[in-house]
N, C-alpha and C. Protein backbone atom coordinates (compact mmCIF):
# COMPACT_ATOMS: atom_id res chain seq x y z
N UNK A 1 211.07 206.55 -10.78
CA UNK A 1 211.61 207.88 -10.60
C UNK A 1 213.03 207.75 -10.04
N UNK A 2 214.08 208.59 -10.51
CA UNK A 2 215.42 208.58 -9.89
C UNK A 2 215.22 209.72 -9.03
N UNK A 3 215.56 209.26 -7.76
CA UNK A 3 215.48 210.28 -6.53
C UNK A 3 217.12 210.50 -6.30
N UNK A 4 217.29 211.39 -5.56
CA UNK A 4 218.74 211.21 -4.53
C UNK A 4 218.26 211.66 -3.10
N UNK A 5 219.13 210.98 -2.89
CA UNK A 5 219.23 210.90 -1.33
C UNK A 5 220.01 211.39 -0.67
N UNK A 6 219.76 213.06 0.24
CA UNK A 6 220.89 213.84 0.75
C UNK A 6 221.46 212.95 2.04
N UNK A 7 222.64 213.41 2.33
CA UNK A 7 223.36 212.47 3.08
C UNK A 7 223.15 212.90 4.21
N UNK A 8 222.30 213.63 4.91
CA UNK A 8 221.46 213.91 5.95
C UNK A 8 219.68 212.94 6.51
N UNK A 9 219.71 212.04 4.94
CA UNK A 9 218.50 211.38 5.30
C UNK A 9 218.72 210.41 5.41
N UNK A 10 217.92 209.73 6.13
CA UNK A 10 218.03 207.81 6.64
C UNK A 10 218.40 207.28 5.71
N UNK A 11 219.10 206.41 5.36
CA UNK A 11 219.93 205.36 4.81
C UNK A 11 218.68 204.41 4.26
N UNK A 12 218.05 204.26 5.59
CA UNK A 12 217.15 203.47 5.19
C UNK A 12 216.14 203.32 3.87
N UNK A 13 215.95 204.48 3.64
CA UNK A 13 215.17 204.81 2.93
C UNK A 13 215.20 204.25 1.15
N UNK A 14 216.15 204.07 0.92
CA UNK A 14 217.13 203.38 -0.20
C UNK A 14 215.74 202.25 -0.33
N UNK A 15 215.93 201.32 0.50
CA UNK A 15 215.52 199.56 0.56
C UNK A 15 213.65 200.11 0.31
N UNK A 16 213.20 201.05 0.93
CA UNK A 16 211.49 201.34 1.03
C UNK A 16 210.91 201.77 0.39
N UNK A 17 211.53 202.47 -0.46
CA UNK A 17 210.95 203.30 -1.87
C UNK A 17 210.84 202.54 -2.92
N UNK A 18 209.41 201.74 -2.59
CA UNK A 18 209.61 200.62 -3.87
C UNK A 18 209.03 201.37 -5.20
N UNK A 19 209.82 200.86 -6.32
CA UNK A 19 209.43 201.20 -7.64
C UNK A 19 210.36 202.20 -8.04
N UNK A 20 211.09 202.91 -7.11
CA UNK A 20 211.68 203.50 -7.12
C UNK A 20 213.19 203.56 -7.76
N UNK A 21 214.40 204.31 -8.29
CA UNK A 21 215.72 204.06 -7.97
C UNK A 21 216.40 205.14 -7.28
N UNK A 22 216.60 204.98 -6.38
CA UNK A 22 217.05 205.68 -4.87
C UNK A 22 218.61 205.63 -4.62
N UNK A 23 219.66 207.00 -4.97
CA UNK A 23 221.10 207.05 -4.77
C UNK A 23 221.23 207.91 -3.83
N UNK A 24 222.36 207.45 -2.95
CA UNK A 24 222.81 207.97 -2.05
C UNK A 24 223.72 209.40 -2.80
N UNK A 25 223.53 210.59 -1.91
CA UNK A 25 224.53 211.58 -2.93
C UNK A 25 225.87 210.85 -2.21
N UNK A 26 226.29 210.66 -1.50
CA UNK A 26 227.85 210.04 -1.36
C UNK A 26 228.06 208.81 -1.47
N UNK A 27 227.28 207.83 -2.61
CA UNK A 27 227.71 206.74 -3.56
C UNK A 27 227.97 207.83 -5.29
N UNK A 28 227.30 208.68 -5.24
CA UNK A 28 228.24 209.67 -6.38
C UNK A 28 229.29 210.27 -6.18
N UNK A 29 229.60 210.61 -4.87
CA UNK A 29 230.98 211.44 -4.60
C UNK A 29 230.26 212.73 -4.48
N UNK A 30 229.17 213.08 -4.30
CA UNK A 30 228.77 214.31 -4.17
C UNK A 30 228.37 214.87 -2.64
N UNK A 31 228.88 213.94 -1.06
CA UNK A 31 229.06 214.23 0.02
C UNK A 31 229.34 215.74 0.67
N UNK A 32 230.13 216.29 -0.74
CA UNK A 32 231.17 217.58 0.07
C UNK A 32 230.20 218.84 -0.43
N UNK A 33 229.55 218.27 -1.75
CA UNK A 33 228.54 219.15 -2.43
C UNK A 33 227.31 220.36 -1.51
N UNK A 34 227.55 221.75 -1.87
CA UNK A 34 226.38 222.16 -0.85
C UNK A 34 225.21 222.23 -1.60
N UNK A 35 223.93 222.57 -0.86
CA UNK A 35 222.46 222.35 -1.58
C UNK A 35 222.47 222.95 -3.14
N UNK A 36 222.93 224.22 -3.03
CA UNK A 36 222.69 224.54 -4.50
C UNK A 36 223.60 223.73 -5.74
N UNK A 37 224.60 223.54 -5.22
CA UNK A 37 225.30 223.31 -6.03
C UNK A 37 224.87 221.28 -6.08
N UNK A 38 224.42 220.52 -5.36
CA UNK A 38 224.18 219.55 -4.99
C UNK A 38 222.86 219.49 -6.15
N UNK A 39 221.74 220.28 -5.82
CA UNK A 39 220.64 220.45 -6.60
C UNK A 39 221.10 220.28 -8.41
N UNK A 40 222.03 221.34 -8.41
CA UNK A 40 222.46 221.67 -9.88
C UNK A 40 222.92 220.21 -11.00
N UNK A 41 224.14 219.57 -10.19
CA UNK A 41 224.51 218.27 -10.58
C UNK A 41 223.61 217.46 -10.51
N UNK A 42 222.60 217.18 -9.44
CA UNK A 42 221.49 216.48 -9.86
C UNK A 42 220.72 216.17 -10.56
N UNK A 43 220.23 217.94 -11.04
CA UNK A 43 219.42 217.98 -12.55
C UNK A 43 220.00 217.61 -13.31
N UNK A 44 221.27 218.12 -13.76
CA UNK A 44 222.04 217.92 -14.96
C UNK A 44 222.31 216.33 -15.48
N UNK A 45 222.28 215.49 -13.78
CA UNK A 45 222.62 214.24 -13.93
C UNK A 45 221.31 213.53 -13.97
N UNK A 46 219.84 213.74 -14.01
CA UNK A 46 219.02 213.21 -14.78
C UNK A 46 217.96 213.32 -13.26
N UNK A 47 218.36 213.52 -12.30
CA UNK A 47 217.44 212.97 -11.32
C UNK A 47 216.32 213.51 -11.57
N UNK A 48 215.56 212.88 -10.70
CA UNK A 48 214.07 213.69 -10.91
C UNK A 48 213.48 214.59 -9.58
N UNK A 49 214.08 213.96 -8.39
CA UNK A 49 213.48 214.22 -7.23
C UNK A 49 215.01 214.21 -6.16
N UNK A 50 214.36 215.25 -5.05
CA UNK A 50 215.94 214.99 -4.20
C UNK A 50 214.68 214.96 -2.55
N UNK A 51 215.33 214.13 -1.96
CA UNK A 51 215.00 213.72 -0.74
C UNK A 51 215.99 214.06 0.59
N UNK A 52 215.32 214.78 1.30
CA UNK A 52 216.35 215.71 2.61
C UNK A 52 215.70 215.89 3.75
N UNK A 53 216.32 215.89 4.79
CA UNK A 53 215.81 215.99 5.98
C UNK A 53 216.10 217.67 6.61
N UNK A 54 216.71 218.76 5.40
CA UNK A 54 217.37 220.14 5.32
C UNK A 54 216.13 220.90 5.61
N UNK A 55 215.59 221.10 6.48
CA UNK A 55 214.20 221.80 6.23
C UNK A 55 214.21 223.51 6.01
N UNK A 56 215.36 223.68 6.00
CA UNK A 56 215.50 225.38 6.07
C UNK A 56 215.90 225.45 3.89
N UNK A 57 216.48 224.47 3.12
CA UNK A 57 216.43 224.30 1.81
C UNK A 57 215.47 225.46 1.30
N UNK A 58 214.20 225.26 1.84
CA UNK A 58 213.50 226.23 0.77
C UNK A 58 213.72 227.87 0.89
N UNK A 59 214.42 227.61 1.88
CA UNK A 59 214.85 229.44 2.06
C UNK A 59 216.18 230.25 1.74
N UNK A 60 217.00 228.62 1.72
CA UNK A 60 218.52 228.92 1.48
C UNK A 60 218.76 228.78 -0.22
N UNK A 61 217.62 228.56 -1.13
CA UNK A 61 217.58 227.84 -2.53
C UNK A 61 216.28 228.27 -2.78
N UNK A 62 216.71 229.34 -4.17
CA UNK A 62 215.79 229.80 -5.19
C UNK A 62 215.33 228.53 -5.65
N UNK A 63 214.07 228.00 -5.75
CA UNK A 63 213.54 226.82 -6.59
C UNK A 63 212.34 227.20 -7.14
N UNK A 64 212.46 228.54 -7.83
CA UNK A 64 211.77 229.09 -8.94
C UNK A 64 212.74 228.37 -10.25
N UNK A 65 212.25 227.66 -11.22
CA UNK A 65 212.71 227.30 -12.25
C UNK A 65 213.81 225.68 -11.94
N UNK A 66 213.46 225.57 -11.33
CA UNK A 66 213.86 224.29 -10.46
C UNK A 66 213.02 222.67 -11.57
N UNK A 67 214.06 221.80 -12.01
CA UNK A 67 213.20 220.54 -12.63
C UNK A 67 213.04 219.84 -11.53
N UNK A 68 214.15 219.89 -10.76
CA UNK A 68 213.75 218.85 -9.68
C UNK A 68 212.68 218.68 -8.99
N UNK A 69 212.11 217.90 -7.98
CA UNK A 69 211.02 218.23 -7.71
C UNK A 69 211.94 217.69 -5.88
N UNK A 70 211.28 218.44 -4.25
CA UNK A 70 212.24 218.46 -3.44
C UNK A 70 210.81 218.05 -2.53
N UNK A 71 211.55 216.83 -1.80
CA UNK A 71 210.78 216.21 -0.35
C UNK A 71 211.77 216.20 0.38
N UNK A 72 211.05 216.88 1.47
CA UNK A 72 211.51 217.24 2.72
C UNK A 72 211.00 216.41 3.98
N UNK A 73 212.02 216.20 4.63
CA UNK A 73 211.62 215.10 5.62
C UNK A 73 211.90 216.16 7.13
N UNK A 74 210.80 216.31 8.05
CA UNK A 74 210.71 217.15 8.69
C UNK A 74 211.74 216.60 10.41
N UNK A 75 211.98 215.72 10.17
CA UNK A 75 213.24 214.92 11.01
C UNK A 75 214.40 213.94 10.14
N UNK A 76 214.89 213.10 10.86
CA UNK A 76 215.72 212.34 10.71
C UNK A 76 216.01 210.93 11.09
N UNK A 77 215.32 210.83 12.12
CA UNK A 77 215.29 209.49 13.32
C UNK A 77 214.74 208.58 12.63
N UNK A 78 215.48 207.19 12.13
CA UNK A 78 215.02 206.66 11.55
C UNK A 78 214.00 205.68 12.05
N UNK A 79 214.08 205.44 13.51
CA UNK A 79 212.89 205.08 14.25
C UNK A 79 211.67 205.38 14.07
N UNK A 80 211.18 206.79 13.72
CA UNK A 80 210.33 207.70 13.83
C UNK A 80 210.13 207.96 12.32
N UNK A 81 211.19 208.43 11.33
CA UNK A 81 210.95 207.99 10.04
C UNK A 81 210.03 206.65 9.24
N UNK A 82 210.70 205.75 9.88
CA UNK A 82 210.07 204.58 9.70
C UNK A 82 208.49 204.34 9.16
N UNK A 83 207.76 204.78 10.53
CA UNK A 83 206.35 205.18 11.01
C UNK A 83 205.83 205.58 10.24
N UNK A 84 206.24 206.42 9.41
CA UNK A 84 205.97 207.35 7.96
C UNK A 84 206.24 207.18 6.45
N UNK A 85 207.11 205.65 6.70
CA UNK A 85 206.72 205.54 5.22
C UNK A 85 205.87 205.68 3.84
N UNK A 86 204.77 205.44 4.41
CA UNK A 86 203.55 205.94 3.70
C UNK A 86 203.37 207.09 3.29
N UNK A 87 203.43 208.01 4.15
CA UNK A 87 203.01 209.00 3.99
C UNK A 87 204.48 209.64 2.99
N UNK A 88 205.60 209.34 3.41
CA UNK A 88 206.70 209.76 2.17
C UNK A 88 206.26 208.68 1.24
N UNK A 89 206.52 207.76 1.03
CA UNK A 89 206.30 207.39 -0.04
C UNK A 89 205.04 208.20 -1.18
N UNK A 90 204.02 208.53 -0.29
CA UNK A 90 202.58 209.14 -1.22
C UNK A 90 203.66 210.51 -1.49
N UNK A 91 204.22 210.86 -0.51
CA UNK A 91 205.03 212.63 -1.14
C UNK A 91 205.17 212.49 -2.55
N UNK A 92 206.33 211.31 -2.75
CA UNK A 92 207.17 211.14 -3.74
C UNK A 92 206.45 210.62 -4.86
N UNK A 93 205.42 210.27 -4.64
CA UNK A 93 204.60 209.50 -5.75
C UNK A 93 203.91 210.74 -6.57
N UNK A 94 203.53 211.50 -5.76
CA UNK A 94 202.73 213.00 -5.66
C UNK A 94 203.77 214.09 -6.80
N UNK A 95 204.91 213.71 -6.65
CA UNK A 95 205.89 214.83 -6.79
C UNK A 95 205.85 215.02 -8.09
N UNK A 96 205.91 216.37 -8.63
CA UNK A 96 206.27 216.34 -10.12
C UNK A 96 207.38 217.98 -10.38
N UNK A 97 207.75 217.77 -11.37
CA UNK A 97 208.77 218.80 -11.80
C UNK A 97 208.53 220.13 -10.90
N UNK A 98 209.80 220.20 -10.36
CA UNK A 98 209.66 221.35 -9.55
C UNK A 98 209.12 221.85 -8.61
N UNK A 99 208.28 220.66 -7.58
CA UNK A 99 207.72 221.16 -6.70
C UNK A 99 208.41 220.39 -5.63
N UNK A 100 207.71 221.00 -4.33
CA UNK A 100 208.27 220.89 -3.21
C UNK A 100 207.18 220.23 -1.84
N UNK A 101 207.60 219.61 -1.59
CA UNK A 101 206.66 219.52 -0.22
C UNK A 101 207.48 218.86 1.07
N UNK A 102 206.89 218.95 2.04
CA UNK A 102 207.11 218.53 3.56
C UNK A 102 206.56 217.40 4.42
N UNK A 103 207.37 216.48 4.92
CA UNK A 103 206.70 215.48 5.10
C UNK A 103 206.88 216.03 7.02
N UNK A 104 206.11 215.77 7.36
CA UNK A 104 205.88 216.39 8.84
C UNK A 104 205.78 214.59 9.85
N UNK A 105 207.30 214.49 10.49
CA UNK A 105 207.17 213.44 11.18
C UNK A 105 207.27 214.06 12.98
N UNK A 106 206.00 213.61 13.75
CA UNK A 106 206.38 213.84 15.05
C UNK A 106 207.17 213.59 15.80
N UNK A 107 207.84 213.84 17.17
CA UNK A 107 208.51 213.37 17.88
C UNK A 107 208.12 212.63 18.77
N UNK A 108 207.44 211.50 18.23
CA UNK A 108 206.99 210.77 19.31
C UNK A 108 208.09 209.68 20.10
């Protein structure tokens, strides 16, 4: 699956998503890009899935008619991210056209 990777989510995440091909949006030049318009070039540019730590996205972005499919990472800390690979990874495995889900990491 080609994911992107908003420039709000762990870096890390690139190297853990095995099977995966995982781009940073600012190794495209798409850094300055906002969600909708970020979303839009994405589809157009083939991705399949977008990965964000934006948790307010589903309210700021119609994703009725949406190909992408959107995981949400309910923090950022890549300490604490970490912990949860699994459970993102199953998100993304899970994901199909146009849907959305939440990956819920605690603050421990």
């Amino acid at each position: 699956m080609l994911i992107l990777l908003d420039n709000n989510a762990p870096r890390g995440l690139v190297s853990v998503l095995v099977g995966h091909q995982v781009v940073e949006a600012r190794d495209r030049g798409w850094a300055t890009l906002q969600n909708g318009d970020l979303l839009l070039v994405a589809e157009r540019s083939g991705f399949e899935l977008f990965l964000t730590a934006d948790r307010n996205i589903r309210y700021q972005q119609s994703l009725a008619g949406r190909k992408i499919a959107i995981v949400v990472l309910s923090q950022l800390r890549w300490r604490l991210v970490r912990r949860k690979i699994p459970a993102i990874a199953a998100a993304v495995d899970a994901a199909s056209t146009g849907s959305f889900s939440e990956v819920d990491i605690p603050f421990e």
